[in-house]
C-alpha atoms as a PDB file:
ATOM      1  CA  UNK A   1      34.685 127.264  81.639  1.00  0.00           C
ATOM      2  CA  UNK A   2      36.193 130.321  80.517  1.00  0.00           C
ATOM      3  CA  UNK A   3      39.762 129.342  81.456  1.00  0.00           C
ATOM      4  CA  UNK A   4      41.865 128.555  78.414  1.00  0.00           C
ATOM      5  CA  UNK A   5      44.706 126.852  79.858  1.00  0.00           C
ATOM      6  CA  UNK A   6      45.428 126.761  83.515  1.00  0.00           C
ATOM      7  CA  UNK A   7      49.096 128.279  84.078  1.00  0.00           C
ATOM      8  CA  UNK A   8      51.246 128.183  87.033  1.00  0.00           C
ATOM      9  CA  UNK A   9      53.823 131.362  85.550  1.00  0.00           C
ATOM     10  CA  UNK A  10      52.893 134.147  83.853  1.00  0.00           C
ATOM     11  CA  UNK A  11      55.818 132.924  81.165  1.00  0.00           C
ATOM     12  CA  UNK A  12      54.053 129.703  80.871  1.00  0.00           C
ATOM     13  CA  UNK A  13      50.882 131.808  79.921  1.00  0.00           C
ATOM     14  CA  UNK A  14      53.048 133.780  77.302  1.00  0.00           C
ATOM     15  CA  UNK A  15      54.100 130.396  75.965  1.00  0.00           C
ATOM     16  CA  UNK A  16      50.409 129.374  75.675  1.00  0.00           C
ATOM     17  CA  UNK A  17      48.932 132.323  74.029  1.00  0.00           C
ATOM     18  CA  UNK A  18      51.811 132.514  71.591  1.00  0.00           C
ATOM     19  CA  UNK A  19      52.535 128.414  70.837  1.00  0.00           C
ATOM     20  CA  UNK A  20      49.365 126.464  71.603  1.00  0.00           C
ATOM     21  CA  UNK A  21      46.473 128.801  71.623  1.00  0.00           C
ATOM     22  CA  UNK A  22      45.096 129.065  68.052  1.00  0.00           C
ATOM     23  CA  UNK A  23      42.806 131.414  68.383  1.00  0.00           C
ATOM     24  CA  UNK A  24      40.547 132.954  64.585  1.00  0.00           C
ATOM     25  CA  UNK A  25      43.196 134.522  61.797  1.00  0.00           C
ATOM     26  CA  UNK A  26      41.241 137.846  62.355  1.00  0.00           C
ATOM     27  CA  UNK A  27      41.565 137.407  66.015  1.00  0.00           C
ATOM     28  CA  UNK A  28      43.713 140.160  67.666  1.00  0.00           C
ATOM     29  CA  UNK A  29      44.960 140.595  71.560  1.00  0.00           C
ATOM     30  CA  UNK A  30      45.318 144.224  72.054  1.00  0.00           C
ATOM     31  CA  UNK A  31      43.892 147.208  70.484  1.00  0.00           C
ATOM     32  CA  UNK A  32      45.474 150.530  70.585  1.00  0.00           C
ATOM     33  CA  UNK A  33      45.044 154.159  69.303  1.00  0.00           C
ATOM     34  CA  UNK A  34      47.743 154.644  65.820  1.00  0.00           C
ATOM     35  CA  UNK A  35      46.405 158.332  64.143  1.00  0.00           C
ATOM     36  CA  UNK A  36      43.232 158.344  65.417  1.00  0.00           C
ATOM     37  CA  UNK A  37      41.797 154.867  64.926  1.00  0.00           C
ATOM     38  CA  UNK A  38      41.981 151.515  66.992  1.00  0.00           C
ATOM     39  CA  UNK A  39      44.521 149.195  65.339  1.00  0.00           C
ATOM     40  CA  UNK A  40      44.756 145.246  66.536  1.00  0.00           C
ATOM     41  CA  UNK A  41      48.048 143.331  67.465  1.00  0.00           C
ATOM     42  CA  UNK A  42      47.815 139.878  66.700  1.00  0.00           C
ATOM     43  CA  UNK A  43      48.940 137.146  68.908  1.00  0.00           C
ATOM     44  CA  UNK A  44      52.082 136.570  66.095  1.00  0.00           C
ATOM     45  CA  UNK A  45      52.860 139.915  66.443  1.00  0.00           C
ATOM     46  CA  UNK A  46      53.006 139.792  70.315  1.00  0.00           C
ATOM     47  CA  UNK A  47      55.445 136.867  70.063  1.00  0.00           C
ATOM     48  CA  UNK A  48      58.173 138.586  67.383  1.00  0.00           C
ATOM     49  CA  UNK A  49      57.662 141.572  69.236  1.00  0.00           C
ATOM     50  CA  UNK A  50      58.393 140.074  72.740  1.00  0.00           C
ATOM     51  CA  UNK A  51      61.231 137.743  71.909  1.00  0.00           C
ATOM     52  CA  UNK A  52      63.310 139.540  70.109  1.00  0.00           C
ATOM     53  CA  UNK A  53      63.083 142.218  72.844  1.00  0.00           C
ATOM     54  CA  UNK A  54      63.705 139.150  75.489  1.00  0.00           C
ATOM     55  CA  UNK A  55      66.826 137.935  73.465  1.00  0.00           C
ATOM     56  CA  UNK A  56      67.725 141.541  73.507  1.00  0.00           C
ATOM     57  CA  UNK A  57      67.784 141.986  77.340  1.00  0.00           C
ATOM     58  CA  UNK A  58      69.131 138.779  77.850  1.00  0.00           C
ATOM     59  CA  UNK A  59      72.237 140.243  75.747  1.00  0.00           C
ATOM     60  CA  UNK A  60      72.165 143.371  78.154  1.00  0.00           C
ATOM     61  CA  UNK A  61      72.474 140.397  80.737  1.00  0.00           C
ATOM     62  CA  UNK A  62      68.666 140.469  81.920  1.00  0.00           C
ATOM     63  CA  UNK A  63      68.160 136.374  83.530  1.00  0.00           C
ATOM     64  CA  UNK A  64      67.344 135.199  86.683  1.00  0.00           C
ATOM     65  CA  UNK A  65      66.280 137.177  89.511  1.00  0.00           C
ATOM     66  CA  UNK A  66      67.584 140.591  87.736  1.00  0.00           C
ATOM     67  CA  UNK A  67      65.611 143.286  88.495  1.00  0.00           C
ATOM     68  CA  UNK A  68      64.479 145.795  85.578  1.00  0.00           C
ATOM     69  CA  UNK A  69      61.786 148.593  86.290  1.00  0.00           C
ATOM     70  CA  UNK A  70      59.132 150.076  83.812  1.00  0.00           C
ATOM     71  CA  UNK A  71      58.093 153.251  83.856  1.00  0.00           C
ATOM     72  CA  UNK A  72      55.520 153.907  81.130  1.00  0.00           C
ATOM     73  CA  UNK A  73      51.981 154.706  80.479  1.00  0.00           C
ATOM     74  CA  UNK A  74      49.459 151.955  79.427  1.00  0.00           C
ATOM     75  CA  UNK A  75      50.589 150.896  75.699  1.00  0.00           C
ATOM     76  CA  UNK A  76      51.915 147.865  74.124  1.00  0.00           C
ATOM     77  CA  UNK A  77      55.486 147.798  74.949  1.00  0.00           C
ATOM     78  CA  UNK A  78      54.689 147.517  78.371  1.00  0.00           C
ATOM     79  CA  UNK A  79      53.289 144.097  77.855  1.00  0.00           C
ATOM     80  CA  UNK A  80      56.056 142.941  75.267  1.00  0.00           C
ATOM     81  CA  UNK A  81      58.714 144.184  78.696  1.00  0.00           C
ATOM     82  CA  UNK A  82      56.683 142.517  81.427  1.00  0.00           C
ATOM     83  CA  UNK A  83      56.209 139.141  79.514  1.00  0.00           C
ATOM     84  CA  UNK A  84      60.409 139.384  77.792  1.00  0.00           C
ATOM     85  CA  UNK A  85      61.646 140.160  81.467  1.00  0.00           C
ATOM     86  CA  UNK A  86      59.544 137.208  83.157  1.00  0.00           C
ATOM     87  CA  UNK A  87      60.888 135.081  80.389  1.00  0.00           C
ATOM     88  CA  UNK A  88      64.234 135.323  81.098  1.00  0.00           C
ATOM     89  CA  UNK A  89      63.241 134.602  84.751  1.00  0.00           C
ATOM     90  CA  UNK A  90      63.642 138.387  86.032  1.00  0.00           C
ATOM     91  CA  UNK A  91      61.763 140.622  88.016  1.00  0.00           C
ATOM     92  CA  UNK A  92      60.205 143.549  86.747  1.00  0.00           C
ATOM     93  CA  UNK A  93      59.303 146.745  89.422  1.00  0.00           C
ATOM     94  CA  UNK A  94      56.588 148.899  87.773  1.00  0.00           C
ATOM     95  CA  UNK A  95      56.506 152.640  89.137  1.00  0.00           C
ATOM     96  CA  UNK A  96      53.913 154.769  88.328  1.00  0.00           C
ATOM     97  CA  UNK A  97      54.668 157.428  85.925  1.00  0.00           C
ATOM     98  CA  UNK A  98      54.087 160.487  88.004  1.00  0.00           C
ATOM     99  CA  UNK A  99      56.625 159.421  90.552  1.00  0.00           C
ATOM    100  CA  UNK A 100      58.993 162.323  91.409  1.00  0.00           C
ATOM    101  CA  UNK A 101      62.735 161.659  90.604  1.00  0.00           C
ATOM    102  CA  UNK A 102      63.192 161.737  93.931  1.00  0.00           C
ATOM    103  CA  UNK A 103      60.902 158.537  94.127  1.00  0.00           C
ATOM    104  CA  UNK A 104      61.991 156.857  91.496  1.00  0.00           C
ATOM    105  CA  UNK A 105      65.700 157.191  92.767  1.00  0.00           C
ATOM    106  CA  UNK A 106      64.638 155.540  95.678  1.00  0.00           C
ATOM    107  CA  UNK A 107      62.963 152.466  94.292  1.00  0.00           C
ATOM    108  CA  UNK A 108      65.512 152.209  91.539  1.00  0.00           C
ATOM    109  CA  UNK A 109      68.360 152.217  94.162  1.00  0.00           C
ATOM    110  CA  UNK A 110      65.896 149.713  96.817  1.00  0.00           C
ATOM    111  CA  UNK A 111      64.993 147.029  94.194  1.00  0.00           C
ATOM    112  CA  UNK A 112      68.550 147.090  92.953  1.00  0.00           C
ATOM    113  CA  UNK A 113      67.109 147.335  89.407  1.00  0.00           C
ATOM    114  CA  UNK A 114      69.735 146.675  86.567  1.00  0.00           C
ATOM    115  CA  UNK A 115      68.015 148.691  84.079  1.00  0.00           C
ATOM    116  CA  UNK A 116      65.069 150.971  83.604  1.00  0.00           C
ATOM    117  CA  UNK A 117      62.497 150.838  80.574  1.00  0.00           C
ATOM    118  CA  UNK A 118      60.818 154.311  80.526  1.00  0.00           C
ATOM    119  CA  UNK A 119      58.108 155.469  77.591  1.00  0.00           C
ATOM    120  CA  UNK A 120      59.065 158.846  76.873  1.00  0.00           C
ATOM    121  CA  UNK A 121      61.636 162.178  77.206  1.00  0.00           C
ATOM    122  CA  UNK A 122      59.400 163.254  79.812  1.00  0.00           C
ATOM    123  CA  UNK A 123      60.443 160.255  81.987  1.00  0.00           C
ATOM    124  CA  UNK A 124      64.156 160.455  80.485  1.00  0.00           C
ATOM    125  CA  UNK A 125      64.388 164.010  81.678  1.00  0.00           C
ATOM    126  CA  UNK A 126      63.302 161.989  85.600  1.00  0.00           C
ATOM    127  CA  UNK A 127      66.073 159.237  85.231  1.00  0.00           C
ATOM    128  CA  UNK A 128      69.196 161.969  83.675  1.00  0.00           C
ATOM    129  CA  UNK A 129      68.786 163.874  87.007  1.00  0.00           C
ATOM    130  CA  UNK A 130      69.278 161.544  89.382  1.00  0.00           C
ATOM    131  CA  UNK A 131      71.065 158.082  86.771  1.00  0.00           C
ATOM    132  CA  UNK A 132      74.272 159.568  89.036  1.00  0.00           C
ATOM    133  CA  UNK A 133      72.646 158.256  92.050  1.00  0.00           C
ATOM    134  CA  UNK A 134      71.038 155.316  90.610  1.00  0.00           C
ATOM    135  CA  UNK A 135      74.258 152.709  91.075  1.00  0.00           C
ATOM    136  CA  UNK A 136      72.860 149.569  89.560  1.00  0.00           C
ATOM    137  CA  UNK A 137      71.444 150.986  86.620  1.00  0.00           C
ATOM    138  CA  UNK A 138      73.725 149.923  83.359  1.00  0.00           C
ATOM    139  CA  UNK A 139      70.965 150.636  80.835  1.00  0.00           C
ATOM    140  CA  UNK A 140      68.122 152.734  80.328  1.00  0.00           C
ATOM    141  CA  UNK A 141      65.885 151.631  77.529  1.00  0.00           C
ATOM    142  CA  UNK A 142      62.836 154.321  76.036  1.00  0.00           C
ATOM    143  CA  UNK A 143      60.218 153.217  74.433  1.00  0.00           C
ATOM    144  CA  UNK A 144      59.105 156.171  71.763  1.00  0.00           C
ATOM    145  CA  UNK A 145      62.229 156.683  69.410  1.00  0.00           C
ATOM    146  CA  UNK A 146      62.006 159.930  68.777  1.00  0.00           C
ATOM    147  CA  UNK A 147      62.974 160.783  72.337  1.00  0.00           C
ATOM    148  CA  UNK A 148      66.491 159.078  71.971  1.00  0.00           C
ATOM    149  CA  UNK A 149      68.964 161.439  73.158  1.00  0.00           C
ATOM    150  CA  UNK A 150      72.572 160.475  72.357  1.00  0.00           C
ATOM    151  CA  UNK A 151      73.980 162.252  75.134  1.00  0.00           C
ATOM    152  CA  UNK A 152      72.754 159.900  77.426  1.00  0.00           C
ATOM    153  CA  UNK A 153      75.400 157.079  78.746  1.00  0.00           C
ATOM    154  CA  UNK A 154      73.770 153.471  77.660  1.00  0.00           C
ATOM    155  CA  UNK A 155      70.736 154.645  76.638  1.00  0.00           C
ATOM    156  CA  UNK A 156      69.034 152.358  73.688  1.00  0.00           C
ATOM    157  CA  UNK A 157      65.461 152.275  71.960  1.00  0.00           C
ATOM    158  CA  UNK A 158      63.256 149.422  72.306  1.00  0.00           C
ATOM    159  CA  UNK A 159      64.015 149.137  68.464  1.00  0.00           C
ATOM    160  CA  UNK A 160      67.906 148.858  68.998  1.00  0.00           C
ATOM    161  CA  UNK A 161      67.021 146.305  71.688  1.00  0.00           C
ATOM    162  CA  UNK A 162      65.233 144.128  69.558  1.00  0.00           C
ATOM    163  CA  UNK A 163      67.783 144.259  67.094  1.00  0.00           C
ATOM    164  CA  UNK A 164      70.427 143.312  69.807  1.00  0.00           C
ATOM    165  CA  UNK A 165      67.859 140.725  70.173  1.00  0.00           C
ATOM    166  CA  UNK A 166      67.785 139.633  66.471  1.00  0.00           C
ATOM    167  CA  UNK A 167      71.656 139.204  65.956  1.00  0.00           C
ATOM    168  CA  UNK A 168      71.548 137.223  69.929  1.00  0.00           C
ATOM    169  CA  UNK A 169      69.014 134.809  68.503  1.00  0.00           C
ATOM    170  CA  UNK A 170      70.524 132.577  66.159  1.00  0.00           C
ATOM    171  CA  UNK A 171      73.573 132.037  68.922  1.00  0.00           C
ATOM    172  CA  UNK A 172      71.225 131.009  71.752  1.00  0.00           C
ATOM    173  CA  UNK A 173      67.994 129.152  69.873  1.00  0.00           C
ATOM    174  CA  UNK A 174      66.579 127.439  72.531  1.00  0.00           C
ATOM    175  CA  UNK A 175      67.420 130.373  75.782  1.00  0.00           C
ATOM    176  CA  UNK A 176      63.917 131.329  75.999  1.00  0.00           C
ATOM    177  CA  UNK A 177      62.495 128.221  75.854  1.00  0.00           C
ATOM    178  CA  UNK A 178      64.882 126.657  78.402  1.00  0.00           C
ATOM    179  CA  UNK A 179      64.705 129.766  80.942  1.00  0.00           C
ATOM    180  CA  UNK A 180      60.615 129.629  80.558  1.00  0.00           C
ATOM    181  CA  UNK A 181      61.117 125.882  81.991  1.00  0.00           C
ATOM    182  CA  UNK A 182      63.113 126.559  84.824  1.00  0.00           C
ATOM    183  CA  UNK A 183      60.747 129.386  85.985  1.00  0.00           C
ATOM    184  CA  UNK A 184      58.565 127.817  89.435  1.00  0.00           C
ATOM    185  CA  UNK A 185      55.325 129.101  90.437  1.00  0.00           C
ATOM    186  CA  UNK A 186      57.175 130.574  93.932  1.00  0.00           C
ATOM    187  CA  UNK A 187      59.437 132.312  92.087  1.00  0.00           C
ATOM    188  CA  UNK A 188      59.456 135.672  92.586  1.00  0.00           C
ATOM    189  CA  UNK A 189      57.944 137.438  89.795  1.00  0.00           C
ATOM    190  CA  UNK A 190      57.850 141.148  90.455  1.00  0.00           C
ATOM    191  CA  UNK A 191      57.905 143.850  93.135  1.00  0.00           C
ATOM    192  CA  UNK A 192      55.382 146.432  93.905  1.00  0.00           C
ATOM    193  CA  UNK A 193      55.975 149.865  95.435  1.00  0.00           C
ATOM    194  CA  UNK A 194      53.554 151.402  97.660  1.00  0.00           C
ATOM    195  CA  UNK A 195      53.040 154.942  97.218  1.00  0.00           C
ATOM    196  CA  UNK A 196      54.981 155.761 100.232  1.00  0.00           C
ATOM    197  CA  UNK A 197      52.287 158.247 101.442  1.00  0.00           C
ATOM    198  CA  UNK A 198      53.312 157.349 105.637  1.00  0.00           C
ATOM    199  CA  UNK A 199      57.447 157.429 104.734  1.00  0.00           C
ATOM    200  CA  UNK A 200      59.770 155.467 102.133  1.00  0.00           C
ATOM    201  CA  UNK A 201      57.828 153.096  99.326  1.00  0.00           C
ATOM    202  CA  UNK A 202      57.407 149.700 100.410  1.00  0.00           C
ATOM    203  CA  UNK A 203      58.298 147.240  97.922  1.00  0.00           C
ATOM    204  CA  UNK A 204      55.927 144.484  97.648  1.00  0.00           C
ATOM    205  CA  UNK A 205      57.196 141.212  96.741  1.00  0.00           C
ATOM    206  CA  UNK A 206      55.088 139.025  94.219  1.00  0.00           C
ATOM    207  CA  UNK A 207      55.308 135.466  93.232  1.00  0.00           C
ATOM    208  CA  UNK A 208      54.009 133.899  90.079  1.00  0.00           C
ATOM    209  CA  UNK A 209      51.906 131.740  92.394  1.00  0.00           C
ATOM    210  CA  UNK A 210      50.140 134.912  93.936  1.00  0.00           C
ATOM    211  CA  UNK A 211      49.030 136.726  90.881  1.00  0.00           C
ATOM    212  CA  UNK A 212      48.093 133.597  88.751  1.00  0.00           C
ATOM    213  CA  UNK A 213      46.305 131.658  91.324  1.00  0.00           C
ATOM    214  CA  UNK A 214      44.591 135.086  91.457  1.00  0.00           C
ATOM    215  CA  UNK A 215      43.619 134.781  87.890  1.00  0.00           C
ATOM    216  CA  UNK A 216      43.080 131.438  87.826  1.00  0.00           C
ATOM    217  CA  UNK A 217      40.703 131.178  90.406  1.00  0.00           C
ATOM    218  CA  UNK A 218      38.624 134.535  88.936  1.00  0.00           C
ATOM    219  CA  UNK A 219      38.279 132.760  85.859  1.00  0.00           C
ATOM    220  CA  UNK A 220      36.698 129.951  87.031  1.00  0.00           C
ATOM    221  CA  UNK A 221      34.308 132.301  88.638  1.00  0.00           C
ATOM    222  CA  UNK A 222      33.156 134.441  86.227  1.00  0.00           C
ATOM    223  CA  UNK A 223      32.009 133.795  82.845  1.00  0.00           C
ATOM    224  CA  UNK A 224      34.384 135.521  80.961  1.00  0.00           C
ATOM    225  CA  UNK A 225      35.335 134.175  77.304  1.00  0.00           C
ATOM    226  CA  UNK A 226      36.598 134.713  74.152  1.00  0.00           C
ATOM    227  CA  UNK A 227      33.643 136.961  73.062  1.00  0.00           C
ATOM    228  CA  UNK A 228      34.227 139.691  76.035  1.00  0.00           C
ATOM    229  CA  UNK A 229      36.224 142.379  74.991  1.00  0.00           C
ATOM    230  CA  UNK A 230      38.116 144.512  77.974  1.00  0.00           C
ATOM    231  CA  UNK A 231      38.927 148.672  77.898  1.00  0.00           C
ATOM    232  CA  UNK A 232      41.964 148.824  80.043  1.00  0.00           C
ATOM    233  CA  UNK A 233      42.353 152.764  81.813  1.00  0.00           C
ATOM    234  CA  UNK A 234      44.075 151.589  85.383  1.00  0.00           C
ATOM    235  CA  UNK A 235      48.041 152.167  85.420  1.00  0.00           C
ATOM    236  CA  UNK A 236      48.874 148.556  84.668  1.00  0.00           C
ATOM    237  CA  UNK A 237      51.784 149.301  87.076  1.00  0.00           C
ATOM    238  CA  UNK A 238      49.208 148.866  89.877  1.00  0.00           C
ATOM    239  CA  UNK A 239      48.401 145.245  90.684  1.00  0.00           C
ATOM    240  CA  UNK A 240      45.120 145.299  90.478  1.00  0.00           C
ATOM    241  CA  UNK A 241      44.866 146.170  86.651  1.00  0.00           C
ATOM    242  CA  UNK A 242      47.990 144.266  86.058  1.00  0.00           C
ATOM    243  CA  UNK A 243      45.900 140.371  87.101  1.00  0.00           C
ATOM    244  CA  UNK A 244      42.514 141.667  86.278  1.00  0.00           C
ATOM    245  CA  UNK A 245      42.986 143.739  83.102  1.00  0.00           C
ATOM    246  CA  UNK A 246      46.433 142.036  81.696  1.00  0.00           C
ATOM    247  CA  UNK A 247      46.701 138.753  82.298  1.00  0.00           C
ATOM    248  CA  UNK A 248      42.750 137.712  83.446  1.00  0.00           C
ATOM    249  CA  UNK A 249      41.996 138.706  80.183  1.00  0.00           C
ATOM    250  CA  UNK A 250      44.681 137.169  77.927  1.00  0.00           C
ATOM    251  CA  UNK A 251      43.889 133.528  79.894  1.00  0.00           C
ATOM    252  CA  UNK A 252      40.388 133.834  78.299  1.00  0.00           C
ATOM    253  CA  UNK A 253      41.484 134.883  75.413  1.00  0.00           C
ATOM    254  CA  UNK A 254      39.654 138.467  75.574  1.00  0.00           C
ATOM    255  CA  UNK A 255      40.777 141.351  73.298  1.00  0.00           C
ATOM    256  CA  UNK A 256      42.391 143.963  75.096  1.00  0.00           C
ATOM    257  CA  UNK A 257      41.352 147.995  74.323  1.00  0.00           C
ATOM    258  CA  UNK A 258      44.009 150.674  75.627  1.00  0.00           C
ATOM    259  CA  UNK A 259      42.320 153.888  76.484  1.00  0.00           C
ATOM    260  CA  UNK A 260      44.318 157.250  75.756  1.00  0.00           C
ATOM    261  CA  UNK A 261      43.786 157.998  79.037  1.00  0.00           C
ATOM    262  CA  UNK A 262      42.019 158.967  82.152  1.00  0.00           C
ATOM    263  CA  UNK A 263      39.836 161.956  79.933  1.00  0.00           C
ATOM    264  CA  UNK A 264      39.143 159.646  77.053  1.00  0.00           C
ATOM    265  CA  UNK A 265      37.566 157.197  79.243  1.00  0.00           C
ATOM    266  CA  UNK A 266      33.956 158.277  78.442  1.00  0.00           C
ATOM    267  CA  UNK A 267      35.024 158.471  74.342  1.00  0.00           C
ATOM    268  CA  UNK A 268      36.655 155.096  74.453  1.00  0.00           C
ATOM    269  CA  UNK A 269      33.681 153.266  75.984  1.00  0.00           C
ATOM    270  CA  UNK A 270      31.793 154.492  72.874  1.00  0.00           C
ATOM    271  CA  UNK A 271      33.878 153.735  70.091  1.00  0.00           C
ATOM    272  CA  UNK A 272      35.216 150.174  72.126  1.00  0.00           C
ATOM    273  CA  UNK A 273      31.847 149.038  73.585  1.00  0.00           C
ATOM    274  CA  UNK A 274      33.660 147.055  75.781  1.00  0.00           C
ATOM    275  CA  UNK A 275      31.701 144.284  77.895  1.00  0.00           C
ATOM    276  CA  UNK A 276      34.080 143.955  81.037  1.00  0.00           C
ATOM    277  CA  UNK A 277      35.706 147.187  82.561  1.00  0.00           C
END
């Protein structure tokens, strides 16, 4: 069977992959483009990477049932944000990245969302023209660091989160542990906007129990293992990518390949040779 481990929370997959799961020392988890060339993540690397930016938000006050939204392309940090705000027991509200501000105002203001991780000072220019509007936003978090713009009110890089992270850790030891263990399967996990295309987005409400039953269940359908490597192109903000391309393929322990994007499909096939698209 294909299935590694059969989890109930995406946090108690995290906690698999990153504890129990040994998987080969040349083994990696995700692939993405650094100048030019695919470079691999290791499953270590996704742990330091994730808590520290999960002790982080937990400083920022990120815990249960606190809503944060991401709004980035396809790219590490996006994984390392959805598994560190699940952790603490939050929900996290992916919006597409070519949402209007106008959109994005809405959701931010309908989900309630705390805080906002966004990928770039394209998306930072979105969030400054409408942050007056937004009023349960108290920190805005971007992902590439040299789009940090001081003149923005609570504004911090991923990096200055993890290093909020760092000095939290040794204060709190065991809060990520202990949070992961409170987490139940009908909790709610995250909330999906519609596209709004007939009126106002619709946010969709998601329970652990509804995506990983989802993946559970496809795993012990198809033969998917170790040796099948994925090339992920769908906005992991949608749902569908998000169970089949994220977390399906981390639960068989199947290396993950980021495309550039949409136009590098065809180029990435080539150069990935993936197996399952």
């Amino acid at each position: 069977m294909a299935l590694l481990k059969a989890c109930n929370t995406i946090p108690e997959l995290y906690q698999f992959l990153t504890e129990e799961y040994k998987p080969a020392a040349e083994d990696f988890i995700i692939h993405r483009k650094v100048d030019g060339k695919y470079k691999g993540i290791s499953y270590n690397e996704l742990k330091e990477e994730t808590n520290s930016f999960a002790y982080g938000l937990s400083s920022l006050g990120v815990g249960k049932g606190v809503k944060v939204a991401i709004i980035s392309e396809n790219r590490p940090e996006w994984v390392y944000s959805d598994f560190a705000i699940l952790a603490l027991s939050g929900i996290d509200v992916p919006l597409f990245p070519s949402l209007t501000s106008d959109s994005i105002e809405f959701i931010l203001n309908n989900s309630e969302s705390k805080g906002v991780i966004i990928s770039n000072k394209f998306q930072l220019n979105k969030i400054r023209k409408i942050i007056d509007k937004c009023k349960y936003i108290k920190f805005i978090i971007v992902l590439n660091e040299s789009d940090f713009d001081a003149d923005v009110e609570n504004l911090y890089t991923f990096k200055q989160v993890q290093e909020l992270g760092n000095s939290h850790m040794p204060r709190h030891p065991n809060l990520l542990e202990d949070s992961i263990k409170q987490i139940d399967e009908n909790d709610v996990c995250t909330l999906i906007y519609t596209s709004g295309t007939t009126g106002e987005p619709k946010g969709v409400i998601l329970t652990h129990k509804n995506i990983m039953s989802n993946v559970n269940s496809t795993l012990e359908t198809f033969p998917i293992t170790e040796d099948d490597v994925f090339l992920s192109f769908l906005p992991l903000c949608h749902s569908f990518e998000r169970m089949a391309g994220y977390y399906t393929a981390f639960a068989a322990g199947s290396p993950v390949y980021y495309a550039e994007s949409i136009e590098t499909v065809a180029a990435n096939l080539i150069e990935v040779k993936p197996t399952i698209m």
